[in-house]
C-alpha atoms as a PDB file:
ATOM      1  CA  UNK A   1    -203.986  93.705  -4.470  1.00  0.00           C
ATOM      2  CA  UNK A   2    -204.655  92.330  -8.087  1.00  0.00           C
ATOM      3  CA  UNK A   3    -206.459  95.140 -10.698  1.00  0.00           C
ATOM      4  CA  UNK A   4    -209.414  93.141  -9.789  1.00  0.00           C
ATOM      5  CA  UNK A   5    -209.603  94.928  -6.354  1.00  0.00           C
ATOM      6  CA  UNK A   6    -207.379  98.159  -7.866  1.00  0.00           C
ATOM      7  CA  UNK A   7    -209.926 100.947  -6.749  1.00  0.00           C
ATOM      8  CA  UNK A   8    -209.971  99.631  -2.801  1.00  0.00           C
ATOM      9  CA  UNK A   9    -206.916  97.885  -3.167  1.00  0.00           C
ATOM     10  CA  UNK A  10    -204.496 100.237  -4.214  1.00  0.00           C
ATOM     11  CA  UNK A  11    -202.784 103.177  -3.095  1.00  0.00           C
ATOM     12  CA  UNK A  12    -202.994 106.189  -4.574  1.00  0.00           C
ATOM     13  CA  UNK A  13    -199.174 106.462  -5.375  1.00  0.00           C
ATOM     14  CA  UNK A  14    -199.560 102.720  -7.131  1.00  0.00           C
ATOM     15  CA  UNK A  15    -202.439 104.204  -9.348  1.00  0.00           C
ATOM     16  CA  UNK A  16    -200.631 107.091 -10.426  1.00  0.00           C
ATOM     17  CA  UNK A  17    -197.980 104.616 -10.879  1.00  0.00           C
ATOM     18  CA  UNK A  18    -199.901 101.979 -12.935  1.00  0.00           C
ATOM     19  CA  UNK A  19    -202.001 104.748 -14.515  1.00  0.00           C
ATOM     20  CA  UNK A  20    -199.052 106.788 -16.116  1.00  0.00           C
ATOM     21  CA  UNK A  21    -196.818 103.539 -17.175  1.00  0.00           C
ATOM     22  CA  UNK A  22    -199.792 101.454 -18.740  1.00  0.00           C
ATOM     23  CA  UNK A  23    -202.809 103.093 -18.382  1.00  0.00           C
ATOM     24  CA  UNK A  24    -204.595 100.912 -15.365  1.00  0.00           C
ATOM     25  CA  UNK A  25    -205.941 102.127 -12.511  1.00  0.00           C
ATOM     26  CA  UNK A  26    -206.868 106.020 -13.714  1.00  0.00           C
ATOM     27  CA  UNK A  27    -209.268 108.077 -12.027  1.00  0.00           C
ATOM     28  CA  UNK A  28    -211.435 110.759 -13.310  1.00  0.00           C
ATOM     29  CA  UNK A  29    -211.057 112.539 -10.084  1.00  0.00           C
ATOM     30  CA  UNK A  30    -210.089 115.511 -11.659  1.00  0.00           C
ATOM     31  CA  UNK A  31    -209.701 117.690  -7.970  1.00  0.00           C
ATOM     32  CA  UNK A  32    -206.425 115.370  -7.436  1.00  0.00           C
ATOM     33  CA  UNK A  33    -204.796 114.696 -11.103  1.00  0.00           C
ATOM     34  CA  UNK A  34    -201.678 116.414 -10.791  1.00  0.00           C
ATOM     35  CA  UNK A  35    -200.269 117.856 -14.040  1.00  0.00           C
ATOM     36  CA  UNK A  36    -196.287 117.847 -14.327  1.00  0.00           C
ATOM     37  CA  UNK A  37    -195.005 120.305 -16.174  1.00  0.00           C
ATOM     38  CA  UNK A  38    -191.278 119.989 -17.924  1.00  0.00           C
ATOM     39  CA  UNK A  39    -189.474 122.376 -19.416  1.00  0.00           C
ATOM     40  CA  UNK A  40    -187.903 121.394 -23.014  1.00  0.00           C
ATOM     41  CA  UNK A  41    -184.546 123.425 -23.633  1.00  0.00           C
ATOM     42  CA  UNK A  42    -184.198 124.820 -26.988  1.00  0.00           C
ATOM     43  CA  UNK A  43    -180.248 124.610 -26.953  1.00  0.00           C
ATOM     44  CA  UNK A  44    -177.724 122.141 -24.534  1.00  0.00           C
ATOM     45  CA  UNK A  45    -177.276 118.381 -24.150  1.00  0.00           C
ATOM     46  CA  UNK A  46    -179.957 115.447 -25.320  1.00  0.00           C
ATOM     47  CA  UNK A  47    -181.844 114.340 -23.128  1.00  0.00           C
ATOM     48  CA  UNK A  48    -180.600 111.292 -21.212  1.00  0.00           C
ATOM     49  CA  UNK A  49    -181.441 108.216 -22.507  1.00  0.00           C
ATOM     50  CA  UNK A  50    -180.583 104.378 -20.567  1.00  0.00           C
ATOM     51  CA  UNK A  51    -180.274 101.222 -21.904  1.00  0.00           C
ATOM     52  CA  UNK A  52    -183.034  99.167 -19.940  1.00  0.00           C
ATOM     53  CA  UNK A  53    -181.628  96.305 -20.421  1.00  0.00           C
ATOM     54  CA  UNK A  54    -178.515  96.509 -18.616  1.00  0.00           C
ATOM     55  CA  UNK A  55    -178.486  95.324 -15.395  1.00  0.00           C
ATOM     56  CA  UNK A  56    -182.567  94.714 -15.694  1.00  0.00           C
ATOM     57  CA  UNK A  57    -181.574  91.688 -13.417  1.00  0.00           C
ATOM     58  CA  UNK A  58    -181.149  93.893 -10.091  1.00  0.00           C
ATOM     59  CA  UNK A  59    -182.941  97.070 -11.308  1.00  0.00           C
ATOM     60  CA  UNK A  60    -184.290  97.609  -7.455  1.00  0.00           C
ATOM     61  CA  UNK A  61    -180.917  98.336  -6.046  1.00  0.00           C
ATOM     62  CA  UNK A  62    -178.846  99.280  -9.255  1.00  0.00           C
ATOM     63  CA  UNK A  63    -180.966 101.675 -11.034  1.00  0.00           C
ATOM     64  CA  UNK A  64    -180.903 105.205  -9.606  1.00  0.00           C
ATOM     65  CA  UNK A  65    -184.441 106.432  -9.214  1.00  0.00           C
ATOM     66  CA  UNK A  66    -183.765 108.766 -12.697  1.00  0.00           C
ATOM     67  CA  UNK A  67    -183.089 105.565 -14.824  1.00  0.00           C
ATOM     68  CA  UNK A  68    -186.567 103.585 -13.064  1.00  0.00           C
ATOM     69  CA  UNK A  69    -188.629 106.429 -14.058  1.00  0.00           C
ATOM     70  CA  UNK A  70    -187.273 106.877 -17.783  1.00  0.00           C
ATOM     71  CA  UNK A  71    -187.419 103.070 -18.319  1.00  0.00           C
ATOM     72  CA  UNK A  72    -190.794 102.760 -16.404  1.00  0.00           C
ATOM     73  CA  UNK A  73    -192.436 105.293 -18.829  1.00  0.00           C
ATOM     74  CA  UNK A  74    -191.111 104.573 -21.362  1.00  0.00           C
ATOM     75  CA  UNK A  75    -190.747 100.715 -21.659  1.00  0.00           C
ATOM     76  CA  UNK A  76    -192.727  99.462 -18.720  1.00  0.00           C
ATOM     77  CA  UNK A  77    -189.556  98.272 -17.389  1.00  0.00           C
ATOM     78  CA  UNK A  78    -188.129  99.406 -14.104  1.00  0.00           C
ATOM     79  CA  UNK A  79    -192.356 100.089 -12.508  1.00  0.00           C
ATOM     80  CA  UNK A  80    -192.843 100.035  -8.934  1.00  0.00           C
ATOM     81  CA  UNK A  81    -195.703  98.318  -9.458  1.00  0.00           C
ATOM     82  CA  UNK A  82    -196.506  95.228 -11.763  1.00  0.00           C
ATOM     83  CA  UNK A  83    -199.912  96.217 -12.942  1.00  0.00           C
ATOM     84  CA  UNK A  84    -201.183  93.213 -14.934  1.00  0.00           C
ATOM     85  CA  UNK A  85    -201.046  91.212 -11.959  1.00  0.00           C
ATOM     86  CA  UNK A  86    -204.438  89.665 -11.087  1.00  0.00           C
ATOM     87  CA  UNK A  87    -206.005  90.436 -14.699  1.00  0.00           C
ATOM     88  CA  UNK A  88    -206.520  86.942 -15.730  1.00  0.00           C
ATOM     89  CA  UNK A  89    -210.387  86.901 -15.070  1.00  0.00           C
ATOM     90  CA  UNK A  90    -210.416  90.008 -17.717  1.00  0.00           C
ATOM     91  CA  UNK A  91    -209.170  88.059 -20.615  1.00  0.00           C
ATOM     92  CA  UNK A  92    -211.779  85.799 -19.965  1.00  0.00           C
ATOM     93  CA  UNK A  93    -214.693  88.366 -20.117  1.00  0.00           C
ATOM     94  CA  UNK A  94    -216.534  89.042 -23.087  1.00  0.00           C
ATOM     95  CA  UNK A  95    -217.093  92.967 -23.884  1.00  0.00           C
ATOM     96  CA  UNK A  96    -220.325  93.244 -23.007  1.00  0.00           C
ATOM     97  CA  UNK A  97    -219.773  91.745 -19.377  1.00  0.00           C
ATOM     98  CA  UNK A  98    -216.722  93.902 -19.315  1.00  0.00           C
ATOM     99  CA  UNK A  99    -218.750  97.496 -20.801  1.00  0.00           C
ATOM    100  CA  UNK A 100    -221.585  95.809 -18.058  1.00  0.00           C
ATOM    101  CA  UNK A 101    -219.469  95.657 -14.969  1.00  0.00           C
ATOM    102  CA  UNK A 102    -217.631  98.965 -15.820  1.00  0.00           C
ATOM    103  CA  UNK A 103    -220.518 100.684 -16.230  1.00  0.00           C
ATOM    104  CA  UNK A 104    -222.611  99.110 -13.307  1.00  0.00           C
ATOM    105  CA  UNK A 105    -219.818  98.262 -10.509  1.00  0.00           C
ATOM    106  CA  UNK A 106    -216.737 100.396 -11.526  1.00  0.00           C
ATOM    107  CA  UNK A 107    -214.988  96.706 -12.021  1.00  0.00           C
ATOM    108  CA  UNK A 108    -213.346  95.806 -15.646  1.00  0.00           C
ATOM    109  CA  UNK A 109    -212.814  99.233 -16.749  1.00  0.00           C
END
């Protein structure tokens, strides 16, 4: 389902998904939000960084699941969902429609 439909549409793992990589599809359910918490060493290696370009072609099967995740957060590359798809109709709204329908019908938002 396009972000038109994301509330019904989508499941809740593609919201988290869409919500942490660019911000669409967020709740304010506050009793589910889950809250990761990483530790940051003070001493041993960098962190691991990938080039996201490399083999971007077949990212599905060559990426392991720790380069997706670094290049999905970080890039937008690599997502397991493609969140901008269906948002055509919002670059054609005006703000006011867009404040309107948020406000009023949970849509645009």
């Amino acid at each position: 389902a396009g972000f038109s439909n994301w509330m019904s549409g989508w499941s809740q793992d593609k919201k988290i998904s869409c919500c942490r990589s660019v911000g669409k599809g967020c709740t304010t359910d506050t009793a589910h939000t889950t809250w990761l918490l990483v530790p940051i060493p003070k001493d041993g290696p960098a962190p691991v960084e990938y080039d996201c370009n490399a083999g971007y072609a077949k990212w599905r099967s060559g990426w392991s699941k720790s380069k997706k995740n670094w290049c999905c957060f970080r890039l937008g590359k690599g997502c397991p969902y493609d969140c901008n798809a269906g948002l055509e109709w919002l670059n054609m709204w005006g703000a006011e429609k867009k404040s309107f329908c948020c406000a009023k019908e949970q849509v645009g938002c």
